[in-house]
PDB file of N, CA and C in Angstrom:
ATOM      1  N   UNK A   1     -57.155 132.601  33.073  1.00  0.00           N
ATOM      2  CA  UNK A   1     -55.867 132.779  32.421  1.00  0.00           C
ATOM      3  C   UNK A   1     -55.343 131.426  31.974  1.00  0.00           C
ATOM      4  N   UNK A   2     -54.856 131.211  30.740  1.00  0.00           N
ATOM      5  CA  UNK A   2     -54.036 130.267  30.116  1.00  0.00           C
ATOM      6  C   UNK A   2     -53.116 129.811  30.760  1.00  0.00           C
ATOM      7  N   UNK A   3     -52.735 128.678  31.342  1.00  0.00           N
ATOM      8  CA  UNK A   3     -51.394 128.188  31.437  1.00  0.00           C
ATOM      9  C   UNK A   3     -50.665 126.804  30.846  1.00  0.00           C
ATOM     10  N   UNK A   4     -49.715 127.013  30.229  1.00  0.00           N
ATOM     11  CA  UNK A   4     -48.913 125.861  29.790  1.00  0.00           C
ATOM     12  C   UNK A   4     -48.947 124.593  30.584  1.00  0.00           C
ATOM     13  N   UNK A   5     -49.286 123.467  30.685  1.00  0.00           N
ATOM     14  CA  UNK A   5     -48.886 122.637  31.746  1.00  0.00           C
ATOM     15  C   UNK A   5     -47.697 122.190  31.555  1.00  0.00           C
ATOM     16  N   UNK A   6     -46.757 121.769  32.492  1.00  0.00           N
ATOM     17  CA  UNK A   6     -45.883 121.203  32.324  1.00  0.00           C
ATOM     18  C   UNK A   6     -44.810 121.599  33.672  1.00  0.00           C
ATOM     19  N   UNK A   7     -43.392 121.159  33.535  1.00  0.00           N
ATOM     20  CA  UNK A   7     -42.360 120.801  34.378  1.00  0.00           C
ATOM     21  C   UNK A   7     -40.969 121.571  34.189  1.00  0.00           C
ATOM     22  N   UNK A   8     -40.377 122.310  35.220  1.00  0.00           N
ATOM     23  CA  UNK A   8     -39.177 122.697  34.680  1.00  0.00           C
ATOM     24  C   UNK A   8     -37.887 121.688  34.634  1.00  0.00           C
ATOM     25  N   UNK A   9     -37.139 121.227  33.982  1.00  0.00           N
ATOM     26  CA  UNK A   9     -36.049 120.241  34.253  1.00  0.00           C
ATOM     27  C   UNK A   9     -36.098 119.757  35.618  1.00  0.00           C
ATOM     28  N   UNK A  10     -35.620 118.299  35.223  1.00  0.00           N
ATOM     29  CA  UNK A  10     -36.446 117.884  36.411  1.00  0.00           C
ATOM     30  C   UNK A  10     -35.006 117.831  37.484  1.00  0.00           C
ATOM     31  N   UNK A  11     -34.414 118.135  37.416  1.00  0.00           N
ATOM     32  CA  UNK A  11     -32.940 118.647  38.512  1.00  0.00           C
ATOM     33  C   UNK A  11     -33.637 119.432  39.257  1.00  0.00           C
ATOM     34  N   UNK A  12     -33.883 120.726  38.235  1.00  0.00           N
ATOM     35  CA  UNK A  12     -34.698 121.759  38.916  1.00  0.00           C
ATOM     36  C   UNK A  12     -35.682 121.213  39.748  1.00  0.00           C
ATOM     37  N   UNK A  13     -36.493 120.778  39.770  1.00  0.00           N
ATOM     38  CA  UNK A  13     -37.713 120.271  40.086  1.00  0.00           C
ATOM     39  C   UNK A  13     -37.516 119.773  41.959  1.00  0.00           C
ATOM     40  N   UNK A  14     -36.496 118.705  41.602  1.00  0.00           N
ATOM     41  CA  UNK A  14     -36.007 118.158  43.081  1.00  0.00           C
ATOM     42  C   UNK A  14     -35.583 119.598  43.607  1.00  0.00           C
ATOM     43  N   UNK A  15     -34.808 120.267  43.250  1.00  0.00           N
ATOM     44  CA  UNK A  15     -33.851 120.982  44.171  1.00  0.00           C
ATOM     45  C   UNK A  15     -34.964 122.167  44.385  1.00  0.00           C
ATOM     46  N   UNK A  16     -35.984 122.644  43.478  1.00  0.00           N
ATOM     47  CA  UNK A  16     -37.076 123.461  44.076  1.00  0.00           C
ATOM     48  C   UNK A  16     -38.345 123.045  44.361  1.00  0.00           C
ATOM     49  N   UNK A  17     -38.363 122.160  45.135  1.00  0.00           N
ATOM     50  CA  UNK A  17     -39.995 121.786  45.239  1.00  0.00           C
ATOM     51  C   UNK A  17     -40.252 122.517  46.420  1.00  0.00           C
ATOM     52  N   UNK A  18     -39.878 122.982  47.554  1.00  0.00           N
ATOM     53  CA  UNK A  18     -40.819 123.783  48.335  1.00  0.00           C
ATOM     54  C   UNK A  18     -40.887 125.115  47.664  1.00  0.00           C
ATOM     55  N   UNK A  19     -39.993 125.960  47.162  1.00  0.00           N
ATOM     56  CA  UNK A  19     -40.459 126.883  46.577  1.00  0.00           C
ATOM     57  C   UNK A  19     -41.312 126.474  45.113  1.00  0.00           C
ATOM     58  N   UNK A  20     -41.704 125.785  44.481  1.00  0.00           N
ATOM     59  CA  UNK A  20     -42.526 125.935  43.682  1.00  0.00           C
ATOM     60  C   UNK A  20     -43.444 125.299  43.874  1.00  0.00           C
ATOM     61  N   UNK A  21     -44.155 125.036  45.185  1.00  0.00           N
ATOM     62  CA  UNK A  21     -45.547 124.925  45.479  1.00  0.00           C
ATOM     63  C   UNK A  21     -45.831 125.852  45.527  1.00  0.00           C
ATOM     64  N   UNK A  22     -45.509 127.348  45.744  1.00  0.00           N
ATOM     65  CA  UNK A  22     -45.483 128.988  45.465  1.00  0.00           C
ATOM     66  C   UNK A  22     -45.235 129.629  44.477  1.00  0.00           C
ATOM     67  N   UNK A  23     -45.072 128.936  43.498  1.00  0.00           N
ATOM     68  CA  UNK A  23     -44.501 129.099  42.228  1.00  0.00           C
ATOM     69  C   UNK A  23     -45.698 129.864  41.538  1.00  0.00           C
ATOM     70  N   UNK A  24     -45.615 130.870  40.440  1.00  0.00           N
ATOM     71  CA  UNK A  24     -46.306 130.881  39.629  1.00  0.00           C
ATOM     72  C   UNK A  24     -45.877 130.748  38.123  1.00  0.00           C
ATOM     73  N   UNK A  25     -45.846 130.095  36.826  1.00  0.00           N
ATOM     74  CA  UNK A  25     -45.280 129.903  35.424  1.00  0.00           C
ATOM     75  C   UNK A  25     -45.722 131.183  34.883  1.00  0.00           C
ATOM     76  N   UNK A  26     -44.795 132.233  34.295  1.00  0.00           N
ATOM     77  CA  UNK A  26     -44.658 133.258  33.897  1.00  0.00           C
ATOM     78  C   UNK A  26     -44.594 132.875  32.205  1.00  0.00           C
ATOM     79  N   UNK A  27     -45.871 133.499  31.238  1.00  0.00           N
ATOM     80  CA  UNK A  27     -45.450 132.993  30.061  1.00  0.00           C
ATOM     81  C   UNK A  27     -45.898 134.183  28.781  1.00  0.00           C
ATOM     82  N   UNK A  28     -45.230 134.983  27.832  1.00  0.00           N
ATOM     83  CA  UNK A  28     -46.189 135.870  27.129  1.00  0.00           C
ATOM     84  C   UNK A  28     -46.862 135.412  26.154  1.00  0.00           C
ATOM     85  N   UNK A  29     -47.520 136.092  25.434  1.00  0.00           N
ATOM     86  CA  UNK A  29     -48.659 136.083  24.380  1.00  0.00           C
ATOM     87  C   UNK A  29     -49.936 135.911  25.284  1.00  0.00           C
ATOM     88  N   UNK A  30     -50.740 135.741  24.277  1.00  0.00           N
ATOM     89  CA  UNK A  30     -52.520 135.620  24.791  1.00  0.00           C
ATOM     90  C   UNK A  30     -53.096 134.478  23.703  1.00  0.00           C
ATOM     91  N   UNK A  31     -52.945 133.605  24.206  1.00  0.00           N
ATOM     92  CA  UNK A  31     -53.620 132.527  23.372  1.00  0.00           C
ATOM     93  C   UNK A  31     -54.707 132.833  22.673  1.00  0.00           C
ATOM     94  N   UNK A  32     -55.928 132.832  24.468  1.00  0.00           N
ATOM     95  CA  UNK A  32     -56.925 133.067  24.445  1.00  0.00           C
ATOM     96  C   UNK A  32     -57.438 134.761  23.555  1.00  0.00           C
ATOM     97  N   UNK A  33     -57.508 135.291  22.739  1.00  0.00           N
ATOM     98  CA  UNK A  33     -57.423 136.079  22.274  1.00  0.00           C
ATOM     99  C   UNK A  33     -56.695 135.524  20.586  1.00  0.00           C
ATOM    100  N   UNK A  34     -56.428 134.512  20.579  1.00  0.00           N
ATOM    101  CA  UNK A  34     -55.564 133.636  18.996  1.00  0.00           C
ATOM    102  C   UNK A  34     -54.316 134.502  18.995  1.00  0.00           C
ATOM    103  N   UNK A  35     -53.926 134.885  19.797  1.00  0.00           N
ATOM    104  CA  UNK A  35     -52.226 136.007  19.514  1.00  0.00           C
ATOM    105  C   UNK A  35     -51.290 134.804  19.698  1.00  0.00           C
ATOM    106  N   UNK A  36     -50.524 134.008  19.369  1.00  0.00           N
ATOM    107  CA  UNK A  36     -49.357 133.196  19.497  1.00  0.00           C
ATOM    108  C   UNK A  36     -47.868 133.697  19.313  1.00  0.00           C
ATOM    109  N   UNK A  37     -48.174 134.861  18.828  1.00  0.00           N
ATOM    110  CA  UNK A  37     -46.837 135.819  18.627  1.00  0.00           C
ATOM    111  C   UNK A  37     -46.219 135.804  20.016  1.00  0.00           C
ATOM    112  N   UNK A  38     -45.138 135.216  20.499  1.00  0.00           N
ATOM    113  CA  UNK A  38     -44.311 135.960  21.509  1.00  0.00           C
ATOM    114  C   UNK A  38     -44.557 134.384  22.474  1.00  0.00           C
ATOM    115  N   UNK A  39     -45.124 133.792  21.904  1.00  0.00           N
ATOM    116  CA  UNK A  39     -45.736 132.925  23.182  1.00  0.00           C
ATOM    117  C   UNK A  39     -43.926 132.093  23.371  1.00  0.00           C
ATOM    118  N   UNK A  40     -43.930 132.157  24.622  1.00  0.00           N
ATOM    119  CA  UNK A  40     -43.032 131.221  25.533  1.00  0.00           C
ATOM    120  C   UNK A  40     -42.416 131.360  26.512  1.00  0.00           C
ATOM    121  N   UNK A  41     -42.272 130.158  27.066  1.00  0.00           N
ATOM    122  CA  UNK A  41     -41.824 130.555  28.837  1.00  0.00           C
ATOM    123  C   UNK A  41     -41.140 131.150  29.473  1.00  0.00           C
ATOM    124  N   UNK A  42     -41.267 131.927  30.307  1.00  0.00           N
ATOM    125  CA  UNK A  42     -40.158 132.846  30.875  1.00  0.00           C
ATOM    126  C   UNK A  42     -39.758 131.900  31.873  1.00  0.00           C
ATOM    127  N   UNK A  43     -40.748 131.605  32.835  1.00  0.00           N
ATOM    128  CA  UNK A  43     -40.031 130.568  33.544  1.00  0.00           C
ATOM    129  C   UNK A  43     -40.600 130.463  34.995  1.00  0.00           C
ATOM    130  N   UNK A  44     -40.436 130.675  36.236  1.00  0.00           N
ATOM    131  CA  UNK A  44     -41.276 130.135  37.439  1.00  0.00           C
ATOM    132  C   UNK A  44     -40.766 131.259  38.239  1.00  0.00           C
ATOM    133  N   UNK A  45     -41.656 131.875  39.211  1.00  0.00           N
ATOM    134  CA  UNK A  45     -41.276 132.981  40.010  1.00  0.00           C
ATOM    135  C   UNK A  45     -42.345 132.522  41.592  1.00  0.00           C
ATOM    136  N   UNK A  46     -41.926 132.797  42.197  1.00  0.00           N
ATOM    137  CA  UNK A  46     -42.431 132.182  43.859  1.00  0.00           C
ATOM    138  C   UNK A  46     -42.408 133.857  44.236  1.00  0.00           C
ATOM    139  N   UNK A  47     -43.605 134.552  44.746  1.00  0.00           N
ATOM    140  CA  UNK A  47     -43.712 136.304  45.183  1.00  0.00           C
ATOM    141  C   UNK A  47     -42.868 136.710  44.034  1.00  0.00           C
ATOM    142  N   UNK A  48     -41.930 137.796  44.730  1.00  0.00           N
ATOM    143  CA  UNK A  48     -40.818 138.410  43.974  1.00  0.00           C
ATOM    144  C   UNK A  48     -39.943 137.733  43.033  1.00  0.00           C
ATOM    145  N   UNK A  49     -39.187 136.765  43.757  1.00  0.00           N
ATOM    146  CA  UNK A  49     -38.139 136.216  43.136  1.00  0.00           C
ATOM    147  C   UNK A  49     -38.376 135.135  42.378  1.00  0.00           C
ATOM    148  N   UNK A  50     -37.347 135.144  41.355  1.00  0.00           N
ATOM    149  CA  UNK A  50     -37.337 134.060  40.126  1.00  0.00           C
ATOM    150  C   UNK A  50     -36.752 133.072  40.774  1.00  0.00           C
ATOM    151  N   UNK A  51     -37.574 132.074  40.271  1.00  0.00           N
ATOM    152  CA  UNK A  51     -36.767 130.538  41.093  1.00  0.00           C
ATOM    153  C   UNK A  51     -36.554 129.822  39.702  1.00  0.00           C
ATOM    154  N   UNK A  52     -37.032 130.101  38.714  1.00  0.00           N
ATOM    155  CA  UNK A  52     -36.072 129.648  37.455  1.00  0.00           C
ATOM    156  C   UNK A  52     -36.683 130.474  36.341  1.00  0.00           C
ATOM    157  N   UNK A  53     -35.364 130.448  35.224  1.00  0.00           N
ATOM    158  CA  UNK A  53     -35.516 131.743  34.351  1.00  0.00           C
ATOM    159  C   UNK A  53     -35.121 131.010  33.043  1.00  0.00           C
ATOM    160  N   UNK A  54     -35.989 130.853  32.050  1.00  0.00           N
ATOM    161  CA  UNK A  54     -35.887 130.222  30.664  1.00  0.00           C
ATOM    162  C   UNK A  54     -34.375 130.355  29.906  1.00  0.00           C
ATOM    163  N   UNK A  55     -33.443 129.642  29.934  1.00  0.00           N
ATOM    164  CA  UNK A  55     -32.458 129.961  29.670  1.00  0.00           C
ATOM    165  C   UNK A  55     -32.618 130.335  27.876  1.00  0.00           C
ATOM    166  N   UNK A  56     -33.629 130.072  27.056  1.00  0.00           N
ATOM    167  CA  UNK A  56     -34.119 130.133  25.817  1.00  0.00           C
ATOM    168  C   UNK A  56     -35.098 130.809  25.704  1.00  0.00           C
ATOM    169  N   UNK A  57     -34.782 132.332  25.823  1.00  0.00           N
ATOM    170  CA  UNK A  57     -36.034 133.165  26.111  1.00  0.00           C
ATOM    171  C   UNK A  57     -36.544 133.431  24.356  1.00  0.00           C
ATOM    172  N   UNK A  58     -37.330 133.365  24.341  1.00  0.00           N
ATOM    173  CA  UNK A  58     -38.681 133.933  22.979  1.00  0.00           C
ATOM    174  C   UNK A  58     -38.010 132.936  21.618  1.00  0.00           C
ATOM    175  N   UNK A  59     -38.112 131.640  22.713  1.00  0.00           N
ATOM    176  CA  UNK A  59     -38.097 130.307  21.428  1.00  0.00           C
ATOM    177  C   UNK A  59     -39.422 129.406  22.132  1.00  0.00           C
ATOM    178  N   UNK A  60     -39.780 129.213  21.019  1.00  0.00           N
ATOM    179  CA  UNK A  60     -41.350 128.604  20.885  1.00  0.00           C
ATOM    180  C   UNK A  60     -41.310 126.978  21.178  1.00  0.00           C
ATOM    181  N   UNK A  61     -40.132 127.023  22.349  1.00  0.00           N
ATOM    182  CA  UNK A  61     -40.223 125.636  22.699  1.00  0.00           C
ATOM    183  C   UNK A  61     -40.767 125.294  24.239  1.00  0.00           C
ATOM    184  N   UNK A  62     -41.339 123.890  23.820  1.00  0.00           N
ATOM    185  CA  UNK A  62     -42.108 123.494  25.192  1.00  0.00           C
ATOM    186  C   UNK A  62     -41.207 123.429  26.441  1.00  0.00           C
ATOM    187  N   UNK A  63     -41.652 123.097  27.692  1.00  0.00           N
ATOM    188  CA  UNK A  63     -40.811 122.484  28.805  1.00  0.00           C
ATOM    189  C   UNK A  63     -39.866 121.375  28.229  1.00  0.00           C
ATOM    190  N   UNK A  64     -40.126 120.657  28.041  1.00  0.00           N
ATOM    191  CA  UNK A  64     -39.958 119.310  27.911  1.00  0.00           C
ATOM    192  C   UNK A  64     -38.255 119.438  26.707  1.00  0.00           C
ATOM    193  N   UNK A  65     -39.156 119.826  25.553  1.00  0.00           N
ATOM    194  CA  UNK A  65     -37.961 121.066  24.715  1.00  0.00           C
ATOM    195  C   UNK A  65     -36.560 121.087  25.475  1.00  0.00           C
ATOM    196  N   UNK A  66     -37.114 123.104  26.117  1.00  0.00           N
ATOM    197  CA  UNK A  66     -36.374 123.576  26.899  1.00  0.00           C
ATOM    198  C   UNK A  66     -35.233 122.305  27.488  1.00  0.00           C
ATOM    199  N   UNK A  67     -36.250 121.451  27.969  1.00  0.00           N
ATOM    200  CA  UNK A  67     -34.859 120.147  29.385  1.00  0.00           C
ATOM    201  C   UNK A  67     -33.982 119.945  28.339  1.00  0.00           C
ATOM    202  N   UNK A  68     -34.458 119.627  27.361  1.00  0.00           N
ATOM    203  CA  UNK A  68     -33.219 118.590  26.162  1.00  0.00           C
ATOM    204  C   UNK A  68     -32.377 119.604  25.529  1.00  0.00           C
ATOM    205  N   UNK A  69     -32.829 121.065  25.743  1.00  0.00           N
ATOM    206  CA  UNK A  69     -31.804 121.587  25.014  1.00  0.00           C
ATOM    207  C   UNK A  69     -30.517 121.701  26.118  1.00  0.00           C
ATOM    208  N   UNK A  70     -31.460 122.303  27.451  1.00  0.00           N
ATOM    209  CA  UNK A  70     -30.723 122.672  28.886  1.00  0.00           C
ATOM    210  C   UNK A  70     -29.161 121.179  28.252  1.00  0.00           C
ATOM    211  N   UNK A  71     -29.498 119.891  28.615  1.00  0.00           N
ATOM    212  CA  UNK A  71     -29.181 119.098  29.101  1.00  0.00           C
ATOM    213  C   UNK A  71     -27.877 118.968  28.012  1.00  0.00           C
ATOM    214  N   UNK A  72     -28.310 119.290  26.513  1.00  0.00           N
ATOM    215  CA  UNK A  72     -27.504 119.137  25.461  1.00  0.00           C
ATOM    216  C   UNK A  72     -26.314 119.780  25.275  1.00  0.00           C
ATOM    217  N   UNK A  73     -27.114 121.129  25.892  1.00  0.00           N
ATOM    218  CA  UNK A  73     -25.925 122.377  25.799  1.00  0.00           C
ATOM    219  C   UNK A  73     -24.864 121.934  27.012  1.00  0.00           C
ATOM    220  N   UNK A  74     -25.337 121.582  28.127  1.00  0.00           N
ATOM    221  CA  UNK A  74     -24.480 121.405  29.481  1.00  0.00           C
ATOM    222  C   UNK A  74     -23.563 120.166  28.562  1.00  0.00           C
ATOM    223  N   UNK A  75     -24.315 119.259  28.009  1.00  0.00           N
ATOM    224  CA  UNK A  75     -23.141 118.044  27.864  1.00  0.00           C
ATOM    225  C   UNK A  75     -22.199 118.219  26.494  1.00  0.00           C
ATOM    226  N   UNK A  76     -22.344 119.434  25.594  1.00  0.00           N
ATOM    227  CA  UNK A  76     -21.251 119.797  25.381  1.00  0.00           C
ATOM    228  C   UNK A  76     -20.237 120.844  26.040  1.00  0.00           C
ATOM    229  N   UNK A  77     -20.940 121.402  26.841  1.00  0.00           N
ATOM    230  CA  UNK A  77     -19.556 122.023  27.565  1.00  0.00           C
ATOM    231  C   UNK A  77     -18.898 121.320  28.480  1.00  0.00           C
ATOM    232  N   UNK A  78     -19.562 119.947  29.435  1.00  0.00           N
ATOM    233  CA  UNK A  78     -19.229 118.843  29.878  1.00  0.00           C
ATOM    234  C   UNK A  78     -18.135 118.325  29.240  1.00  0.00           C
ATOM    235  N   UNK A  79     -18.292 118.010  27.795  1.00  0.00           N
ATOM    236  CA  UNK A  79     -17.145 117.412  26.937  1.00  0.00           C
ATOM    237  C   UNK A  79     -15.906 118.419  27.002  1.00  0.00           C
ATOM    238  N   UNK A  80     -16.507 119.605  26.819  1.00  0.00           N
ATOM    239  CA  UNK A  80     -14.473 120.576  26.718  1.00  0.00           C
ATOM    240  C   UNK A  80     -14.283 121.027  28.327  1.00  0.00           C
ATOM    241  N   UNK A  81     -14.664 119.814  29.292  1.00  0.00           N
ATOM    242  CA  UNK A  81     -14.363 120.162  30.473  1.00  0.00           C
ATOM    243  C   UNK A  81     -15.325 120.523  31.367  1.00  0.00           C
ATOM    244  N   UNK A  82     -16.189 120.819  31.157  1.00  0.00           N
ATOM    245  CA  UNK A  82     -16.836 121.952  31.767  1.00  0.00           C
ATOM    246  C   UNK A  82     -17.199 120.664  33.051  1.00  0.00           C
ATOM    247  N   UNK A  83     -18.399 121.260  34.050  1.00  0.00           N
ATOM    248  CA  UNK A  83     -19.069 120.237  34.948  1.00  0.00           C
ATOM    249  C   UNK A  83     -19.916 119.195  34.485  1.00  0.00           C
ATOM    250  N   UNK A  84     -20.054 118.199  35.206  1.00  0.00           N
ATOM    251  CA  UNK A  84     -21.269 117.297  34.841  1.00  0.00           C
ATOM    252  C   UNK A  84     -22.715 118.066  34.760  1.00  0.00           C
ATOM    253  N   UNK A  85     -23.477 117.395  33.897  1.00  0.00           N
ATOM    254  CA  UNK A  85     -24.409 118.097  33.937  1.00  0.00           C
ATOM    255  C   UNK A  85     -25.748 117.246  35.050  1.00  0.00           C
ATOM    256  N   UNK A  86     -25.883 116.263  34.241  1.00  0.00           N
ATOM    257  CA  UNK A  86     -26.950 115.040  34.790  1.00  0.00           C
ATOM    258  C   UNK A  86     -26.754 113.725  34.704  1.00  0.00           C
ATOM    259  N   UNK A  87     -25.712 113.725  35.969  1.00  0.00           N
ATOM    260  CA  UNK A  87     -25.206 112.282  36.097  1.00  0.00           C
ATOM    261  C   UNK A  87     -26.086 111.182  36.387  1.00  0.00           C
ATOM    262  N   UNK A  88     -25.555 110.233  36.436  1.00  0.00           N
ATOM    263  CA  UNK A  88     -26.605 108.882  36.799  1.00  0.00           C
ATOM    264  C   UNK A  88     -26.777 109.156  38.330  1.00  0.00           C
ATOM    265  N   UNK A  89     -26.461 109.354  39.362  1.00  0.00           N
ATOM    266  CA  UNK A  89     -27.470 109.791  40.771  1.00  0.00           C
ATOM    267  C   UNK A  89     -28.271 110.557  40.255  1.00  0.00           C
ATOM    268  N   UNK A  90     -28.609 111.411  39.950  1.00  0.00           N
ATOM    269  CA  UNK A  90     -29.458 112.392  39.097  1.00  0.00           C
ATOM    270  C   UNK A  90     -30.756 111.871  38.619  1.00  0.00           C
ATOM    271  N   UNK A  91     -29.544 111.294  37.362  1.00  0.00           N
ATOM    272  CA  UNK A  91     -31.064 110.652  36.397  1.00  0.00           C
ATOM    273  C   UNK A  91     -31.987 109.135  36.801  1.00  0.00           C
ATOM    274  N   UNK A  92     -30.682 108.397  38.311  1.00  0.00           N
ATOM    275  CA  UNK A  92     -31.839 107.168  38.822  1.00  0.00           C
ATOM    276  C   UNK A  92     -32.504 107.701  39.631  1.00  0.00           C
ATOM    277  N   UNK A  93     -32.220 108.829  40.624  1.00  0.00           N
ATOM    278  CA  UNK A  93     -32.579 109.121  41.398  1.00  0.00           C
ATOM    279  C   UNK A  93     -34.554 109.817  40.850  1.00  0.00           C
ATOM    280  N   UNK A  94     -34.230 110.705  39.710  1.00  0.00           N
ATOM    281  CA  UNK A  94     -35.803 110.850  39.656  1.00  0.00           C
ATOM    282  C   UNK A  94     -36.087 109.827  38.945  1.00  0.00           C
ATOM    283  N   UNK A  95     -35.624 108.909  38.109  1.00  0.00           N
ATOM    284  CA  UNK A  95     -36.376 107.631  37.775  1.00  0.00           C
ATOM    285  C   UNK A  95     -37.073 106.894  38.562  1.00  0.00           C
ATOM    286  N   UNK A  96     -36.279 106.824  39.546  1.00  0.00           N
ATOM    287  CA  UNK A  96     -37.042 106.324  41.151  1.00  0.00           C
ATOM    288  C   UNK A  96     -38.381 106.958  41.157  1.00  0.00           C
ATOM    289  N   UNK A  97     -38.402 107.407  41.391  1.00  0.00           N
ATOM    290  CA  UNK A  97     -39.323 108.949  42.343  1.00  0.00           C
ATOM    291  C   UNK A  97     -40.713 108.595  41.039  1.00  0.00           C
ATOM    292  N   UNK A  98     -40.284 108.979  40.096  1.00  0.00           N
ATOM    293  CA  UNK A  98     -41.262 108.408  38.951  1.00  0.00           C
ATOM    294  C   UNK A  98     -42.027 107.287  39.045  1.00  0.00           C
ATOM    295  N   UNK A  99     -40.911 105.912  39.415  1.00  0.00           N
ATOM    296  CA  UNK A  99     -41.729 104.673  39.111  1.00  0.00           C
ATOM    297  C   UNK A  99     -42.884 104.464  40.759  1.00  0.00           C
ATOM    298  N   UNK A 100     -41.750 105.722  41.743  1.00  0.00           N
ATOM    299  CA  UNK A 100     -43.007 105.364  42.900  1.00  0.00           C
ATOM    300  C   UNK A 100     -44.337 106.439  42.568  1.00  0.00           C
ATOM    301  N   UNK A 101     -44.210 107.076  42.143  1.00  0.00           N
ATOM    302  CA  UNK A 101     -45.031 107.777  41.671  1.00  0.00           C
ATOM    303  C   UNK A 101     -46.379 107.424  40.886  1.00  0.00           C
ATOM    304  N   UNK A 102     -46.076 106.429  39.969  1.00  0.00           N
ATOM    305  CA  UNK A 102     -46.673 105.147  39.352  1.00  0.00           C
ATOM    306  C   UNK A 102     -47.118 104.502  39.899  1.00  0.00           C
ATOM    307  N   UNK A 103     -46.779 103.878  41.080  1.00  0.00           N
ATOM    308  CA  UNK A 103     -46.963 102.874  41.994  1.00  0.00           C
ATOM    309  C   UNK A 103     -47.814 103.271  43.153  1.00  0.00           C
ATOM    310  N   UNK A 104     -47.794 104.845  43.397  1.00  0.00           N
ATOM    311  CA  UNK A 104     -48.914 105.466  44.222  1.00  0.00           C
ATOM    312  C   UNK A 104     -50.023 105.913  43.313  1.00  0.00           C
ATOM    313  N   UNK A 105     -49.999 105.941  42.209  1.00  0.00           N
ATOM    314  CA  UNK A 105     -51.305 105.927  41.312  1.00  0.00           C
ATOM    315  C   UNK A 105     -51.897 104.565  41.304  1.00  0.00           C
ATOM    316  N   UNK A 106     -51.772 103.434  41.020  1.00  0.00           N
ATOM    317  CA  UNK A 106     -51.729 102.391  40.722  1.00  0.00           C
ATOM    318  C   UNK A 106     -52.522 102.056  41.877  1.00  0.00           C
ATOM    319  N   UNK A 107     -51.962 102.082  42.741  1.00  0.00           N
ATOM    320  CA  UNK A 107     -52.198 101.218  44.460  1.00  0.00           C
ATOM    321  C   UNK A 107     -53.364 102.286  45.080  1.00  0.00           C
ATOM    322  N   UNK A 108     -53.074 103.491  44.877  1.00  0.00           N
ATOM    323  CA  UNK A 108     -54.244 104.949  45.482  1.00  0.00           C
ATOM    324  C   UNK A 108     -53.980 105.098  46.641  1.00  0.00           C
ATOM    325  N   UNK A 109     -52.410 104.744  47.265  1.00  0.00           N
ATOM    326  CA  UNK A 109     -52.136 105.091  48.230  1.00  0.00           C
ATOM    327  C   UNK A 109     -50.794 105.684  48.431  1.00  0.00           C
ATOM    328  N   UNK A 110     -50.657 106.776  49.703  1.00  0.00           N
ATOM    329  CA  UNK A 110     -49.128 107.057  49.187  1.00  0.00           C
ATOM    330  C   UNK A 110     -47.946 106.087  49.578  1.00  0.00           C
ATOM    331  N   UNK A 111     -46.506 106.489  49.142  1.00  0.00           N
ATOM    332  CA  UNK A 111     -45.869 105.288  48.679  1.00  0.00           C
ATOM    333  C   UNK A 111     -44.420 105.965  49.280  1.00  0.00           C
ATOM    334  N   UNK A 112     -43.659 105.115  50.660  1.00  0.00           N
ATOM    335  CA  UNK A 112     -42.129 105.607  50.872  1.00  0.00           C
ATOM    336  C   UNK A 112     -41.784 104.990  50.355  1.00  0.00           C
ATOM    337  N   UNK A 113     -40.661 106.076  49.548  1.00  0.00           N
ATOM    338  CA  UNK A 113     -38.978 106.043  48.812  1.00  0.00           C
ATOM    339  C   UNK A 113     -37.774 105.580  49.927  1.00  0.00           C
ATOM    340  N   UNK A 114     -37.386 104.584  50.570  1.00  0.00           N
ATOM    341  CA  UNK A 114     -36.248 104.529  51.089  1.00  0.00           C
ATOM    342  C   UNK A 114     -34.986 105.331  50.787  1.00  0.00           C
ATOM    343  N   UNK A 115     -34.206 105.600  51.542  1.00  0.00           N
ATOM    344  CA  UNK A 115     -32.959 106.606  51.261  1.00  0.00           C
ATOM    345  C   UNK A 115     -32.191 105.492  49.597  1.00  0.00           C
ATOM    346  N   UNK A 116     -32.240 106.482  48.554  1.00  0.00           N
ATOM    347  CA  UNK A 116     -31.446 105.815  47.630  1.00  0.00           C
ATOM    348  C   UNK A 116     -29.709 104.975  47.749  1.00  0.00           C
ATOM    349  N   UNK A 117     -29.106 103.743  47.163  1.00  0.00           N
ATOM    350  CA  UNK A 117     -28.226 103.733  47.088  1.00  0.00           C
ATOM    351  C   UNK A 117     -27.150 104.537  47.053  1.00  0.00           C
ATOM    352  N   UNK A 118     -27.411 105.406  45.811  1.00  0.00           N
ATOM    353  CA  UNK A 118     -26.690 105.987  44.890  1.00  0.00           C
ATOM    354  C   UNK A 118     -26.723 107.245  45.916  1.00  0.00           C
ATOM    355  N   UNK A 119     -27.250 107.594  46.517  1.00  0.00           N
ATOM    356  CA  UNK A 119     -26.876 108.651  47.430  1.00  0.00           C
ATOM    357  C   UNK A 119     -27.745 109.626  47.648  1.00  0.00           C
TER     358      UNK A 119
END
């Protein structure tokens, strides 16, 4: 079976990583077969339950996509008030996590994150 590679927003990501080592990426069409009609992500389901659900259902956009729209839409409703969407703890916090991430590729060994500043 075909699967997309890729990442759900990476908020998501921190706040579900034990459930999506159980995860499976839910996606329609049939590639394999040349059908591209319909193709795009529904989103990540662990057994039964949905642990995230494409907020852009049957748009032909990637993960990656999907984050920037997620992030765009939140920071205009951010502007007429709404909540923060992806503040800077947020966005250093997986920047972090990234560059050790890098740094355990690099070295081929694994690599502690000390408790962040920022919280």
């Amino acid at each position: 079976m075909w699967v997309r590679r890729g990442l759900p927003p990476a908020h998501l990501v921190r706040r579900q990583a034990a459930a999506a080592a159980a995860a499976h990426h839910e996606i329609d069409g049939d590639p394999e077969d040349g059908n591209l009609e319909g193709l795009w992500h529904k989103g990540y389901t662990g057994g039964a339950e949905w642990i995230y659900r494409n907020p852009y259902p049957y748009a032909p956009l990637s993960d990656d996509e999907i984050a920037i729209a997620t992030v765009l839409c939140g920071m205009a409703a951010y502007l007429e008030g709404g909540p923060e969407v992806y503040g800077f703890a947020e966005a250093a916090q997986d920047q972090w996590l990234s560059l050790a991430l890098d740094e355990a590729l690099r070295l081929g060994v694994p690599v502690t994150v000390p408790q962040a500043p920022w919280g």
